[in-house]
Protein backbone atom coordinates (compact mmCIF):
# COMPACT_ATOMS: atom_id res chain seq x y z
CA UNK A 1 10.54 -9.90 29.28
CA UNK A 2 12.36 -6.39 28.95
CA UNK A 3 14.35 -7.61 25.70
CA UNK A 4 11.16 -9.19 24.03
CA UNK A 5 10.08 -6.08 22.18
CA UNK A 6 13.76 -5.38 21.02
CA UNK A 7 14.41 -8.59 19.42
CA UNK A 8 11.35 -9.36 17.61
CA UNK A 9 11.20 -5.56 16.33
CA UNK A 10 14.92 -6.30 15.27
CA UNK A 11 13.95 -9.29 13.31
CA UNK A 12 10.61 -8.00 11.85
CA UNK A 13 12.85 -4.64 10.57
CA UNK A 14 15.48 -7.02 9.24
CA UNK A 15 12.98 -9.33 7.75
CA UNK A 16 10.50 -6.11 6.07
CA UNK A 17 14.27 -4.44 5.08
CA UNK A 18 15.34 -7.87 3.44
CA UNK A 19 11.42 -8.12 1.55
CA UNK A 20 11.55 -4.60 0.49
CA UNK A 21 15.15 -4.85 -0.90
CA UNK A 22 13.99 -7.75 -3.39
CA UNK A 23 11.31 -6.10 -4.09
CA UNK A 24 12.62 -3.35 -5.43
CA UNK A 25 15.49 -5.13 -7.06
CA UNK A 26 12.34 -7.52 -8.67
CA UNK A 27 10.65 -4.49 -9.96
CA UNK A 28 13.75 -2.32 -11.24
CA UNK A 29 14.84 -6.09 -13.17
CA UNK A 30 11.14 -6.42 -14.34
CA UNK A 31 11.22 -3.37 -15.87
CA UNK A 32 14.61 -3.33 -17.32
CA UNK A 33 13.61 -6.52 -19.32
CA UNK A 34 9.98 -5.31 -20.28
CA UNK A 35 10.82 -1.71 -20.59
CA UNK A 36 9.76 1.82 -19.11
CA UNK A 37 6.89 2.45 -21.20
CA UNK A 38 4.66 -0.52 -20.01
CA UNK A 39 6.19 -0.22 -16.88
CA UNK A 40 4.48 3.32 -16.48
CA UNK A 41 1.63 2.44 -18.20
CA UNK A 42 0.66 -0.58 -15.36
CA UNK A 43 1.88 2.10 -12.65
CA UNK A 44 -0.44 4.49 -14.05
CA UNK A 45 -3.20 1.73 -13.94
CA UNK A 46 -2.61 0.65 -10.48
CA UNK A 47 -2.46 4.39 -9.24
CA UNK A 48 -6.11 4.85 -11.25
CA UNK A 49 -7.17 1.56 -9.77
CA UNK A 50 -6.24 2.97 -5.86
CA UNK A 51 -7.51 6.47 -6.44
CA UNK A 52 -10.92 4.64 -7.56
CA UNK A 53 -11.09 2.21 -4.37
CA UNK A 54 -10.34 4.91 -2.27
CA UNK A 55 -13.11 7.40 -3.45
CA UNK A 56 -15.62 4.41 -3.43
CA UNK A 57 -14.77 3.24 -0.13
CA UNK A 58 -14.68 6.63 1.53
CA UNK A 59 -18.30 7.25 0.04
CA UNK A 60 -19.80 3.79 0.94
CA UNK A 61 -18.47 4.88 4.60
CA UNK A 62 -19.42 8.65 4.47
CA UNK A 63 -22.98 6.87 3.35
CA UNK A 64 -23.04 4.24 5.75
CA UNK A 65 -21.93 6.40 8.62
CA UNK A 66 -24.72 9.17 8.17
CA UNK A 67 -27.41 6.26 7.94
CA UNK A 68 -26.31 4.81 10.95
CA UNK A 69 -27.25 8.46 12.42
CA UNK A 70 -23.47 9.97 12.76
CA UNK A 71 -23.00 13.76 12.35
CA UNK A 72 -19.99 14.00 10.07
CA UNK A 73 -20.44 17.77 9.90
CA UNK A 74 -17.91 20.41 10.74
């Protein structure tokens, strides 16, 4: 049971390494062939979209959690 952790956290590193490489080849290719500009323009949009669920889920929490009677104070 000793080798259990190293093998599967061997193959899950090989497998994420092997996912992220295509990725990134995927992307680089996608935006080679559609070009920089719109390329930026969605990464700027996704970036916006992320900042935006972020804010609104730390607020529904912040809200939530003082309701519920937490002190969240310093």
């Amino acid at each position: 049971m000793d080798w259990v952790p190293f093998v599967f956290g061997t193959i899950k590193v090989v497998a994420l390494g092997t996912g992220m490489f295509f990725a990134i080849k995927w992307h680089y290719d996608q935006g080679k062939k559609i070009g920089m500009r719109a390329v930026l323009r969605a990464s700027a949009k996704m970036v916006a979209i992320f900042v935006l669920a972020v804010v609104i889920l730390g607020t529904v929490t912040f809200g939530l959690s003082s309701m519920l009677g937490l002190d969240l104070s310093y």
